[in-house]
PDB file of N, CA and C in Angstrom:
ATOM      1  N   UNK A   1      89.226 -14.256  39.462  1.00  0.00           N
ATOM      2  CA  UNK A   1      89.822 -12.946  39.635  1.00  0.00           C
ATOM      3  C   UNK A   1      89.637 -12.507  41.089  1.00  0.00           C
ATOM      4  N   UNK A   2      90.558 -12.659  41.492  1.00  0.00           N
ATOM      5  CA  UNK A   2      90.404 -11.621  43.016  1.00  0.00           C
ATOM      6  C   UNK A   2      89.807 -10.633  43.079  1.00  0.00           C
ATOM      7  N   UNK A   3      88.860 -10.536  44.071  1.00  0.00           N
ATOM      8  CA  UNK A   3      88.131  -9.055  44.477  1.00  0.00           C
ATOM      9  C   UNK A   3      88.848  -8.070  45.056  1.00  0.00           C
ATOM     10  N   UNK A   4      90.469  -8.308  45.728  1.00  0.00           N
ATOM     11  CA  UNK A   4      91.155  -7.212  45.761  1.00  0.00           C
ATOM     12  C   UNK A   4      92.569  -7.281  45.600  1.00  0.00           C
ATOM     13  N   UNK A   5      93.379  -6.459  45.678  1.00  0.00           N
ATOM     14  CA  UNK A   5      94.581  -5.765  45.183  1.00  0.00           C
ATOM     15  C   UNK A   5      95.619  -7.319  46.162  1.00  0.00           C
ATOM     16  N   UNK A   6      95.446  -7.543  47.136  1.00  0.00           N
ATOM     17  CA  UNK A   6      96.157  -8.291  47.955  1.00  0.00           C
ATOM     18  C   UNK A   6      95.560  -9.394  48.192  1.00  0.00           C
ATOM     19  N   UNK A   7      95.082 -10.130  47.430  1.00  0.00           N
ATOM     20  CA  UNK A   7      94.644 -11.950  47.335  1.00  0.00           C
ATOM     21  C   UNK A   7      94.966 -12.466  46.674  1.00  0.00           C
ATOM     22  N   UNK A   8      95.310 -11.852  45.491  1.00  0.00           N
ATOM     23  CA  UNK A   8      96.356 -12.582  44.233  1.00  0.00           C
ATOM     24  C   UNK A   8      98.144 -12.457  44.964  1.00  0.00           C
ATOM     25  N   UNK A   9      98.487 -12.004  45.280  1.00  0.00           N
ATOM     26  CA  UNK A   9      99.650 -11.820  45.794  1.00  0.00           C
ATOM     27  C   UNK A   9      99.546 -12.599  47.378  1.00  0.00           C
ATOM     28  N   UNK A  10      98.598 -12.922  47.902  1.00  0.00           N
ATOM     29  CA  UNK A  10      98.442 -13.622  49.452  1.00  0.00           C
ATOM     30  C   UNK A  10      98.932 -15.387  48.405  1.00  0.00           C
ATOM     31  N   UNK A  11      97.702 -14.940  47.755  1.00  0.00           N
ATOM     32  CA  UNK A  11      97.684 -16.598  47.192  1.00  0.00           C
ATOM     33  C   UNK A  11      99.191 -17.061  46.279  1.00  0.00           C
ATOM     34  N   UNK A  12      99.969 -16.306  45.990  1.00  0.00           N
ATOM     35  CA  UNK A  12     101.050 -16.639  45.611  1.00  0.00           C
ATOM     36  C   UNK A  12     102.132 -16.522  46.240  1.00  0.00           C
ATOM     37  N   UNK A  13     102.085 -16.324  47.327  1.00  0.00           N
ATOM     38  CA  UNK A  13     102.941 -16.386  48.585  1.00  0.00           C
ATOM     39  C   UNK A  13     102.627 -17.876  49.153  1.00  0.00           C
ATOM     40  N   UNK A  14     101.570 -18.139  49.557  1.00  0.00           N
ATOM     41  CA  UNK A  14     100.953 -19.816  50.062  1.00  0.00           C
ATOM     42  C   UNK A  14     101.470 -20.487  49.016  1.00  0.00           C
ATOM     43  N   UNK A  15     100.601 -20.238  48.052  1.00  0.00           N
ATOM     44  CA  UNK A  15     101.380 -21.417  46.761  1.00  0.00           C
ATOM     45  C   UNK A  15     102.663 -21.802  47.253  1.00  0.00           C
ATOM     46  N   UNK A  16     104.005 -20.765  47.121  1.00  0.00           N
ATOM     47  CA  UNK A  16     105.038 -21.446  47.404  1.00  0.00           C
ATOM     48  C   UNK A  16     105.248 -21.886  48.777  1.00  0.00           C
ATOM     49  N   UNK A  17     104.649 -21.104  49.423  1.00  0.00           N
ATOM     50  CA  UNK A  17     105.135 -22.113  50.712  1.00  0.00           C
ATOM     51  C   UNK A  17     104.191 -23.678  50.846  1.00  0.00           C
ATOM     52  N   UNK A  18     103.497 -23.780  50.088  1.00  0.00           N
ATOM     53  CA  UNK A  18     102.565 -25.265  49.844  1.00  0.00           C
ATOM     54  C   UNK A  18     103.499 -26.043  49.200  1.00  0.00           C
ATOM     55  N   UNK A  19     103.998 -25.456  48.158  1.00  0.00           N
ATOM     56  CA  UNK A  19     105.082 -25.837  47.197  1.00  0.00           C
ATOM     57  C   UNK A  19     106.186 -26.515  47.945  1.00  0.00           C
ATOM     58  N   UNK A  20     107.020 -25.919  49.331  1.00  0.00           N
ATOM     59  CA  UNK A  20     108.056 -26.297  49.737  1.00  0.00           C
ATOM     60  C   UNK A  20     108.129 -27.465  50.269  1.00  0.00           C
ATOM     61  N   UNK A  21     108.096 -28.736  50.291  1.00  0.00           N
ATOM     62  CA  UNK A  21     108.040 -29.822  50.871  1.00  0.00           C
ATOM     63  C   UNK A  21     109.652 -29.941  51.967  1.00  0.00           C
ATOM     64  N   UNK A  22     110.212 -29.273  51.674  1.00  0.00           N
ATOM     65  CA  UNK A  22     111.362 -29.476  52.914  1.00  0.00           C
ATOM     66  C   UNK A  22     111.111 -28.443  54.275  1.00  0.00           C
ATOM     67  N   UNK A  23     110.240 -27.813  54.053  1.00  0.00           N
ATOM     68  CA  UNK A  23     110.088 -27.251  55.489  1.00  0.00           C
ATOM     69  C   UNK A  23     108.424 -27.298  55.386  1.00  0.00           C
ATOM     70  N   UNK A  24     107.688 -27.315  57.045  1.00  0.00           N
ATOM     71  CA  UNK A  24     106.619 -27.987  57.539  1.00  0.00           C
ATOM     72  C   UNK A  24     106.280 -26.513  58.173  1.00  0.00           C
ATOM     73  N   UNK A  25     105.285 -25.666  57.211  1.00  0.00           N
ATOM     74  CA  UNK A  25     104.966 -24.245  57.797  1.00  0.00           C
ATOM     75  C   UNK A  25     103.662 -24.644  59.151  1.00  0.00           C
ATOM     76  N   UNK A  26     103.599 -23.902  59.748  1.00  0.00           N
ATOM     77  CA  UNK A  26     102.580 -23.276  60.755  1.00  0.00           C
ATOM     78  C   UNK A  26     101.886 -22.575  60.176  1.00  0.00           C
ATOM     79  N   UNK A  27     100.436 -22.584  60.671  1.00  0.00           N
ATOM     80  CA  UNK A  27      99.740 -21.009  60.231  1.00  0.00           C
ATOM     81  C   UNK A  27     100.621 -19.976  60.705  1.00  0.00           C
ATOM     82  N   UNK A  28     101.390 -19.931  61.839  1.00  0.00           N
ATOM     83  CA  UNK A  28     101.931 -18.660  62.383  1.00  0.00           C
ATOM     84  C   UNK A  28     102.633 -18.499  61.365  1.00  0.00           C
ATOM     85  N   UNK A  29     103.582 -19.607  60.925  1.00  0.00           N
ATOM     86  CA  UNK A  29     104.560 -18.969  59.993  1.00  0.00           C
ATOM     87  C   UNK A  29     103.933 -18.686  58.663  1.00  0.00           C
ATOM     88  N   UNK A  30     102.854 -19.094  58.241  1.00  0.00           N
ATOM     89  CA  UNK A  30     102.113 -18.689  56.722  1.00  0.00           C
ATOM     90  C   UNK A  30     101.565 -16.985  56.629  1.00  0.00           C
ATOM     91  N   UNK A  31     101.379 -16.709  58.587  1.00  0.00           N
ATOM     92  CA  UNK A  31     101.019 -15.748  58.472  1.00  0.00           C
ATOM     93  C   UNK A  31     102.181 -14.406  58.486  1.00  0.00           C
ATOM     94  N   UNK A  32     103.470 -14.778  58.663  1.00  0.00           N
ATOM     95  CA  UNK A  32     104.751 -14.198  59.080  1.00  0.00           C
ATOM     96  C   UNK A  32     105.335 -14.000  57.457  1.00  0.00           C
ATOM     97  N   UNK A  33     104.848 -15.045  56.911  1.00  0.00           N
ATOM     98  CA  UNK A  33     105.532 -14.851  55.516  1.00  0.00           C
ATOM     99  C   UNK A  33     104.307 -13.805  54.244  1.00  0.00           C
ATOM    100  N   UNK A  34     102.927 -13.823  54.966  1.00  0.00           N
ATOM    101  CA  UNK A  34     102.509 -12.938  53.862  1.00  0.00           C
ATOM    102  C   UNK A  34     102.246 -11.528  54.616  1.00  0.00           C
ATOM    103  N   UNK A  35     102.615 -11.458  55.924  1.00  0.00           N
ATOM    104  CA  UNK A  35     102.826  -9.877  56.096  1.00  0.00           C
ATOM    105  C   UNK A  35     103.955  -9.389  56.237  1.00  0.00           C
ATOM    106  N   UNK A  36     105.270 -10.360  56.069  1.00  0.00           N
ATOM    107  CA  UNK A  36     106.348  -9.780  55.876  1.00  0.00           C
ATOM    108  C   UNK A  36     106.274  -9.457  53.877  1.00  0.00           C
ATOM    109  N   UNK A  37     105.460 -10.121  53.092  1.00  0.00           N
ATOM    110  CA  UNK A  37     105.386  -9.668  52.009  1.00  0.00           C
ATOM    111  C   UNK A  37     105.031  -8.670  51.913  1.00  0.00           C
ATOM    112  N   UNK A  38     103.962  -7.873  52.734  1.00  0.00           N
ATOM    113  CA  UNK A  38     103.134  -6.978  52.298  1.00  0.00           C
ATOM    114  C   UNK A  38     103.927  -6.032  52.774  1.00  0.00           C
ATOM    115  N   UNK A  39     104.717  -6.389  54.292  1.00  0.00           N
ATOM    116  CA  UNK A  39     105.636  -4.820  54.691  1.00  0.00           C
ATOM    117  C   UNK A  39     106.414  -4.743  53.724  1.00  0.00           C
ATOM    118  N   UNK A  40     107.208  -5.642  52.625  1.00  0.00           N
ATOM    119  CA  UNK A  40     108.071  -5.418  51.830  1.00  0.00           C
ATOM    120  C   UNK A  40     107.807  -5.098  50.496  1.00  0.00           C
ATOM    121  N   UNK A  41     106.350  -4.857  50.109  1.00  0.00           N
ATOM    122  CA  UNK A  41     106.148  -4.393  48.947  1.00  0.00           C
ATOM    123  C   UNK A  41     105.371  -2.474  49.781  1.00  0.00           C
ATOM    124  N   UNK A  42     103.788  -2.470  50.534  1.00  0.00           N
ATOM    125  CA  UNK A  42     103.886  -1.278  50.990  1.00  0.00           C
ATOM    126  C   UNK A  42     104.697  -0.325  51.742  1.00  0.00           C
ATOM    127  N   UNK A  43     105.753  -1.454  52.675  1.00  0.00           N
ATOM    128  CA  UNK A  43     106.321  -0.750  53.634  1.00  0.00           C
ATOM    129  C   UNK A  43     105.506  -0.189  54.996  1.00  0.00           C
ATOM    130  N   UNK A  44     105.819   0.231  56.317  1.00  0.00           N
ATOM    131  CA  UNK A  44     105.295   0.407  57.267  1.00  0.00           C
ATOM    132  C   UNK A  44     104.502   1.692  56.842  1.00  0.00           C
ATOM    133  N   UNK A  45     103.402   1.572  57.169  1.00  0.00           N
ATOM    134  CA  UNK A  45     103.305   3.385  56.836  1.00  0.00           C
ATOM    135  C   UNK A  45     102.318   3.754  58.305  1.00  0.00           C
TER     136      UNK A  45
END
């Protein structure tokens, strides 16, 4: 169980991009894809 609100949702963002075998992520881009998750679920505030 995750200790917070945004590690279950980090970790299922990686999953799929672990998942994708046709594209070869970067950390930059692992990190582009779970804070573009998070702006798109909290939004900028």
């Amino acid at each position: 169980m995750p200790t917070n609100k945004n590690a279950q949702l980090r970790y299922q963002i990686l999953d799929r991009c672990f998942c994708d075998f046709s594209r070869k992520y970067e950390i930059e881009d692992l990190v582009n894809k779970v804070n573009e998750a998070l702006d798109d679920l909290y939004g900028n505030q």
